[in-house]
Protein backbone atom coordinates (compact mmCIF):
# COMPACT_ATOMS: atom_id res chain seq x y z
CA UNK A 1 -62.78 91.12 -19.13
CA UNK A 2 -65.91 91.13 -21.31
CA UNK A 3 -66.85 93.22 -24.02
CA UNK A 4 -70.29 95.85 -23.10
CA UNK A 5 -72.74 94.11 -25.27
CA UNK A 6 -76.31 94.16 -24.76
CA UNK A 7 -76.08 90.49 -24.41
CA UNK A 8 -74.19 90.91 -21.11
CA UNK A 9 -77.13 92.23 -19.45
CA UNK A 10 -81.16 91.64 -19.33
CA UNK A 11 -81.87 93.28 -22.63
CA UNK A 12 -84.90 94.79 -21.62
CA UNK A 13 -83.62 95.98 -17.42
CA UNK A 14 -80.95 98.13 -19.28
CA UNK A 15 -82.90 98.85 -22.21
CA UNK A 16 -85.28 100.46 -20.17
CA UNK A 17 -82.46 101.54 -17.36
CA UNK A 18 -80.42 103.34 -19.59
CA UNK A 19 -82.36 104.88 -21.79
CA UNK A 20 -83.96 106.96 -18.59
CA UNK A 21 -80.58 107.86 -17.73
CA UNK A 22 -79.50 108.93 -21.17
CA UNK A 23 -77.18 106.99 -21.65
CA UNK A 24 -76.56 105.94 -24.88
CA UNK A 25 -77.00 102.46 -26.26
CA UNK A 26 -74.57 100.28 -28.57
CA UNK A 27 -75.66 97.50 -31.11
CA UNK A 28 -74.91 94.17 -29.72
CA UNK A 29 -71.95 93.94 -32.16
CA UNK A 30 -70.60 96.85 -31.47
CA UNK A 31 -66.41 96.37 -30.67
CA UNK A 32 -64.58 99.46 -29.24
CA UNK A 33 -61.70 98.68 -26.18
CA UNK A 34 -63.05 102.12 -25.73
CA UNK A 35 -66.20 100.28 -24.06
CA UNK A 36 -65.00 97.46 -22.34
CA UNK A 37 -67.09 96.75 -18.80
CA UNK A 38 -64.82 96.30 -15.83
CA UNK A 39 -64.76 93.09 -14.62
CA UNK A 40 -62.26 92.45 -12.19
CA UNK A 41 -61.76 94.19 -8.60
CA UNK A 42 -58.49 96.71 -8.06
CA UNK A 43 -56.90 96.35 -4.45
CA UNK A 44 -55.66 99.72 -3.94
CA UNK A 45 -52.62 100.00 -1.35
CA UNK A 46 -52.74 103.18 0.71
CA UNK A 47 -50.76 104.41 3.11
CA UNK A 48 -52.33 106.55 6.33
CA UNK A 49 -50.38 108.76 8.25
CA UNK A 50 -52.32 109.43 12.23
CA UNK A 51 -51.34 111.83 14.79
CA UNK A 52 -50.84 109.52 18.05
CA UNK A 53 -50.79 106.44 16.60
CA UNK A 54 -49.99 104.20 19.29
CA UNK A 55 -47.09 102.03 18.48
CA UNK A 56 -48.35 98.89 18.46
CA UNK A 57 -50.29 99.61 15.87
CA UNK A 58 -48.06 100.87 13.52
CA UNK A 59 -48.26 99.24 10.51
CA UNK A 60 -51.39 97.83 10.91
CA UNK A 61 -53.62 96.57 7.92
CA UNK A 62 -56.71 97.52 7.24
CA UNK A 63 -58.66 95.81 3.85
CA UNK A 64 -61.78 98.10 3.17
CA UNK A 65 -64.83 96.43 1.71
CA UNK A 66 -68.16 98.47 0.60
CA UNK A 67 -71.57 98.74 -1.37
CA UNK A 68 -71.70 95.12 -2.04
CA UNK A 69 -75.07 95.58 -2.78
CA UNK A 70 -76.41 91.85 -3.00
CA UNK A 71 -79.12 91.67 -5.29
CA UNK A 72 -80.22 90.34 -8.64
CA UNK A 73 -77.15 92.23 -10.09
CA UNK A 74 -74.37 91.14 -7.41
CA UNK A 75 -74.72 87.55 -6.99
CA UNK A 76 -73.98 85.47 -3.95
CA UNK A 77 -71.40 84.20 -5.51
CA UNK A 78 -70.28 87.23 -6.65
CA UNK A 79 -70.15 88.23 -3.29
CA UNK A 80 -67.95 85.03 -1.85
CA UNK A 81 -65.35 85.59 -4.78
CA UNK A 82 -65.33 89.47 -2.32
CA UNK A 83 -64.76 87.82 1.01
CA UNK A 84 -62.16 85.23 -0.71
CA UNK A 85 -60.20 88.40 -2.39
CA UNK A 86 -60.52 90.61 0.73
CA UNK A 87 -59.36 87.63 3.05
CA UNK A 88 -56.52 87.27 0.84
CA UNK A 89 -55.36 90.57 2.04
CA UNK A 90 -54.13 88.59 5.45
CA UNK A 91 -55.82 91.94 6.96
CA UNK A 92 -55.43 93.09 10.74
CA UNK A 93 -58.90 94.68 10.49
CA UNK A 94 -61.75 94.73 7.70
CA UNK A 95 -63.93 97.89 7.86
CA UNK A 96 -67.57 97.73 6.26
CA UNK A 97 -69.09 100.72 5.30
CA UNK A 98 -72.29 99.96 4.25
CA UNK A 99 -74.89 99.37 1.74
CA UNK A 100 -74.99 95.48 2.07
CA UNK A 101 -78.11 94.93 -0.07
CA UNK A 102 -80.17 96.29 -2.47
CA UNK A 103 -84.31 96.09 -3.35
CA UNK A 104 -84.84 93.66 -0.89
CA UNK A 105 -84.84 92.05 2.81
CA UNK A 106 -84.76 88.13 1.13
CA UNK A 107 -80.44 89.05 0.19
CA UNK A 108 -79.64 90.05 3.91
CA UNK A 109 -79.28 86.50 5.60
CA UNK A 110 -77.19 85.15 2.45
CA UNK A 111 -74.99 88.75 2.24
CA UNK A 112 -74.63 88.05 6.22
CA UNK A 113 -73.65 84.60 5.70
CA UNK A 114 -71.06 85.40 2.95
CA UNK A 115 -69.52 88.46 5.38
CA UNK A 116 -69.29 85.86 8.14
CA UNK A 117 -66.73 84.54 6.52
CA UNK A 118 -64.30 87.32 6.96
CA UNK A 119 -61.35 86.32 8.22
CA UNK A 120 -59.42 89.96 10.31
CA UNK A 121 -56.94 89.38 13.43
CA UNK A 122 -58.81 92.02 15.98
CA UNK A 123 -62.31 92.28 14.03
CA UNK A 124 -64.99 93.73 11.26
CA UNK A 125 -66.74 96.32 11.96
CA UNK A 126 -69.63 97.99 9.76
CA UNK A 127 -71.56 100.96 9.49
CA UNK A 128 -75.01 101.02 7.32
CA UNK A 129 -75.25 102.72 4.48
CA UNK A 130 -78.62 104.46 2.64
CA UNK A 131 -80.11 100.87 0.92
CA UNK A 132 -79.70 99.31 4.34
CA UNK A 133 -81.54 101.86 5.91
CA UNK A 134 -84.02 101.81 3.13
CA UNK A 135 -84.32 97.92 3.13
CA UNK A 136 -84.63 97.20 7.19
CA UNK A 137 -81.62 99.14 9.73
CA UNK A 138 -82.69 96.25 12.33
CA UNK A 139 -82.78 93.67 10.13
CA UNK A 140 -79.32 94.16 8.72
CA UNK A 141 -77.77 95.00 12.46
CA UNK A 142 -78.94 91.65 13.94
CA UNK A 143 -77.98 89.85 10.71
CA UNK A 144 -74.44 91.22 10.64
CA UNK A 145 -74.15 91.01 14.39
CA UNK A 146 -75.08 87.44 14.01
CA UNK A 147 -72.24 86.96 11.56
CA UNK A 148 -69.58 88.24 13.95
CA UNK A 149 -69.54 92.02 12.63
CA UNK A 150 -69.27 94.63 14.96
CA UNK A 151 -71.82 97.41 14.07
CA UNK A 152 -71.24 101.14 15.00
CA UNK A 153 -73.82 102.67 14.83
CA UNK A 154 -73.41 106.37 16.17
CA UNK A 155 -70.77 104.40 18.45
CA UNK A 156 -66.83 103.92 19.13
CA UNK A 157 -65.00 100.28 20.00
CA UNK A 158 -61.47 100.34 21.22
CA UNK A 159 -59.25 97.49 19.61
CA UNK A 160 -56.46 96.38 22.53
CA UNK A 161 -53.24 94.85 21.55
CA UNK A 162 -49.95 94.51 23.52
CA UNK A 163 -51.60 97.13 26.42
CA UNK A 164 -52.58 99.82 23.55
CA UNK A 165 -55.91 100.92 22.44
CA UNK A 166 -56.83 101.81 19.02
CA UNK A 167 -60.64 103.51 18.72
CA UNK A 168 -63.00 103.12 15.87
CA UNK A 169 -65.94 104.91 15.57
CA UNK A 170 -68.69 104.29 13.07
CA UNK A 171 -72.31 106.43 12.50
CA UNK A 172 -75.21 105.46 10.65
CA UNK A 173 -75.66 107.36 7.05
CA UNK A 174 -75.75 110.66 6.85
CA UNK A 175 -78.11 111.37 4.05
CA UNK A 176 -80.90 109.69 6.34
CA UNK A 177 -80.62 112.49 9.47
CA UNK A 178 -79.46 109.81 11.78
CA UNK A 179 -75.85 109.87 11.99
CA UNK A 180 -74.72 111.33 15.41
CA UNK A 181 -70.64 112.12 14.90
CA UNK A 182 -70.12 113.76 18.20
CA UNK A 183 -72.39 110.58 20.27
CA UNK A 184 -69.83 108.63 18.59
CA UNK A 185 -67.02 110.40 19.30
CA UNK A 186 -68.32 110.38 23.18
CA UNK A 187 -65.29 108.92 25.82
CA UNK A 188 -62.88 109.11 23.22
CA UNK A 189 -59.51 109.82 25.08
CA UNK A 190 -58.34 113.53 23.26
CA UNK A 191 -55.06 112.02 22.29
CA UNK A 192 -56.63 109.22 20.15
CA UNK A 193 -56.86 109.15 16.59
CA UNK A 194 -59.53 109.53 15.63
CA UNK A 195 -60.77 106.96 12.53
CA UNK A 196 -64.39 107.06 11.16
CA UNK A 197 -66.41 104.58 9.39
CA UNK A 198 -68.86 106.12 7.78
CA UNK A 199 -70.87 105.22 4.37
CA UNK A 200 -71.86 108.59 2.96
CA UNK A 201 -68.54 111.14 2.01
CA UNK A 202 -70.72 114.34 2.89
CA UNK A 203 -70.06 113.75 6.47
CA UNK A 204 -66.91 115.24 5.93
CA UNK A 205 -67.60 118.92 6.95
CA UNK A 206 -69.09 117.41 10.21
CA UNK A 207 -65.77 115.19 10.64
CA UNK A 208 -63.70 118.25 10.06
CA UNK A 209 -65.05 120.05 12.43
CA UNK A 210 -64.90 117.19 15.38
CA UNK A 211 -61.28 117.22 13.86
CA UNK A 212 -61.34 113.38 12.97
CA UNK A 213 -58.14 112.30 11.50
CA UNK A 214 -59.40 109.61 8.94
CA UNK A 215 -62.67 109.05 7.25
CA UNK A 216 -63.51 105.81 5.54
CA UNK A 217 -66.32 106.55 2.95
CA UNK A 218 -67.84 104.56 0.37
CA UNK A 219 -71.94 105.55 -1.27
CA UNK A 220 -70.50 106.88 -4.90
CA UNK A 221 -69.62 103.96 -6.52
CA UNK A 222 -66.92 105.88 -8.42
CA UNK A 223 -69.22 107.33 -10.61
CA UNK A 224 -69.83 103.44 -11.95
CA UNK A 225 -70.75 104.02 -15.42
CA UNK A 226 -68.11 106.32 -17.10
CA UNK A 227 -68.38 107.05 -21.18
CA UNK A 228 -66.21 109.69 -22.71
CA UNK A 229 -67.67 112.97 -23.10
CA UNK A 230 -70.27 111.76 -20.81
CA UNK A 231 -71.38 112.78 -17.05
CA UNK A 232 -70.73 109.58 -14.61
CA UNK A 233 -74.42 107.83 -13.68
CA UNK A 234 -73.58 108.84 -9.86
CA UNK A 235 -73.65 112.65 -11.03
CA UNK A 236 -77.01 112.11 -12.63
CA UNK A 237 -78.86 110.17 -9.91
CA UNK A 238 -76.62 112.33 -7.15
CA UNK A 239 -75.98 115.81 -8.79
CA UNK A 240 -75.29 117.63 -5.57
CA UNK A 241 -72.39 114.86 -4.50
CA UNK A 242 -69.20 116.65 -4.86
CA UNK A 243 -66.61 113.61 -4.14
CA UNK A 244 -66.44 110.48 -6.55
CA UNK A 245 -63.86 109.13 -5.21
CA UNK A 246 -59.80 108.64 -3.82
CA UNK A 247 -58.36 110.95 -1.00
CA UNK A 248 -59.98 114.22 0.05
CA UNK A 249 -58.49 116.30 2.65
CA UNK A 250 -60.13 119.23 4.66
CA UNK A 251 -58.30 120.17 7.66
CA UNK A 252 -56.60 117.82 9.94
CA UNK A 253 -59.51 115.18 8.58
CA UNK A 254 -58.10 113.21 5.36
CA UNK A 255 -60.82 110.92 3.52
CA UNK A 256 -60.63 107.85 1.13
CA UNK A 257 -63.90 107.29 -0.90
CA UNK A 258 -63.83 103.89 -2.28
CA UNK A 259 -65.34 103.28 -5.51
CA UNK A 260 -66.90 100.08 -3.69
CA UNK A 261 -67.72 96.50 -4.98
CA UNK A 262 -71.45 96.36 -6.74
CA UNK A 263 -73.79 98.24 -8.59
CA UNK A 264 -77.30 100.01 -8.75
CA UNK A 265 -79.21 101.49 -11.40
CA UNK A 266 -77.66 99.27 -14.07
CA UNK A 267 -76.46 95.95 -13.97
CA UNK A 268 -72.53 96.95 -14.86
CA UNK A 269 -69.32 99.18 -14.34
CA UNK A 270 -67.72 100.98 -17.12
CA UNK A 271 -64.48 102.40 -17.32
CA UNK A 272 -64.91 102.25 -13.36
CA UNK A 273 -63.73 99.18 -11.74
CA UNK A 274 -64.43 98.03 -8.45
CA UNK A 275 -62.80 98.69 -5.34
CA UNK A 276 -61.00 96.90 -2.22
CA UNK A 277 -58.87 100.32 -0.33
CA UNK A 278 -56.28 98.27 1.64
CA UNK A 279 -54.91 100.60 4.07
CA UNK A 280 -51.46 100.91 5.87
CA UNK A 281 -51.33 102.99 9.22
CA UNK A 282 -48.08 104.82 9.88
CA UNK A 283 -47.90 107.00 12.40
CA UNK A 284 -46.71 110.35 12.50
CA UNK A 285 -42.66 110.65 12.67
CA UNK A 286 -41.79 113.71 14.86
CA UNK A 287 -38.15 115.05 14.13
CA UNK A 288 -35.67 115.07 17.01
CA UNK A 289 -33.76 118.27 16.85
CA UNK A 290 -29.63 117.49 17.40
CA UNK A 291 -28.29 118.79 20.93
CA UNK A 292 -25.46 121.58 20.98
């Protein structure tokens, strides 16, 4: 793990980055443990609890992978040491939840490329996030399609194993006006549980009331840039986002906010490493009451 030196970074990118931000700036000599960047990825092992859970799919393992953002601060091979790590994980399914790219359409055909690599039992499946939209929607659909990734996009997919169905439903970001929860949601047995990929956490109201059972969310970062005494750099260039990151519940509808794989804004993570959520779904066990 390497020491936050202004030699880590393009001197004059986070020079000029930073300093617009407020954040403060430390001599390249500067040594404090207090400062070190965050270098290596956490896999986080969760386990989710769903209502009617069908039983072949108990215990199935889901390895979470968002905001890559490929660009000229996440390399491409950056991004392959990602897929390696995730793929490690031996998951049952990999859910993508968005913001692929950053800046520019010349990283989607390499990001695609790296994500084709993916290695999941019954699939990956992605959702777009705010850069993709910002970047090209189409472009990034038919490049992920082309790598083998399902893309919902204001739409469901049913996963079949040993005569059960499992339903996954994905919408495009929120922030943009074009997610469409309850077109999503459409033909969804009322049993099912209900599992949402989805890129931007503020959906959550919306999933709360169309009583979804679990929300996978990405779009914060984590905050990414965390000094002491200091407001995160997603709180300055976000103020209004009220979830960084980890579970939220409202309702029936619990959420996990991943803190996510790249970075924006400035070319580093402090005190805020990335994220791979590998999730665990149990179902529900209902108690069985003793006969007289």
């Amino acid at each position: 793990m390497g020491l936050l030196t202004l030699e880590s970074v393009r001197r004059r990118t986070f020079l000029k980055t930073a300093s617009s931000y407020g954040l403060p700036l430390f001599p390249a000599n500067y040594r404090s443990s207090r400062f070190l960047t965050n270098c290596e990825i956490e896999v986080s092992p969760h386990t989710i609890t769903l209502r009617h859970l069908p039983p072949a799919f108990d215990g199935f393992r889901i390895v979470h992978l968002t905001d890559i953002h490929h660009s000229k601060y996440v390399s491409f091979n950056a991004v392959y040491r990602m897929i390696a790590l995730a793929n490690r994980q031996r998951p049952d399914l990999v859910f993508l939840t968005g913001d692929y790219v950053t800046w520019s359409k010349k990283y989607i055909t390499p990001v695609a490329e790296a994500l084709r690599h993916l290695k999941a039992r019954y699939g990956v499946f992605g959702v777009l996030g705010n850069h993709d939209m910002r970047v090209g929607a189409e472009d990034v659909t038919q490049a992920l399609r082309w790598a083998g990734i399902e893309m919902l996009r204001n739409a469901s997919a049913q996963i079949q194993r040993f005569g059960q169905t499992l339903w996954v439903t994905g919408v495009d970001e929120y922030s943009y006006g074009q997610s469409d929860l309850a077109l999503a949601l459409k033909g969804l047995p009322p049993s099912a549980p209900r599992i949402l990929l989805a890129h931007n956490p503020e959906i959550i109201a919306e999933a709360t009331e169309h009583q979804v059972d679990f929300v996978a969310a990405g779009h914060t970062h984590g905050g990414q840039v965390k000094l002491p005494g200091l407001r995160s750099l997603n709180s300055l260039t976000q103020p209004t986002q009220e979830f960084l990151e980890g579970f939220v519940s409202s309702g029936r509808t619990q959420m996990y906010i991943s803190r996510g794989l790249g970075k924006v804004i400035v070319p580093l993570r402090v005190k805020c490493p990335a994220e791979i959520p590998v999730y665990t779904f149990k179902a529900v066990k209902h108690r069985t009451h003793p006969t007289a």
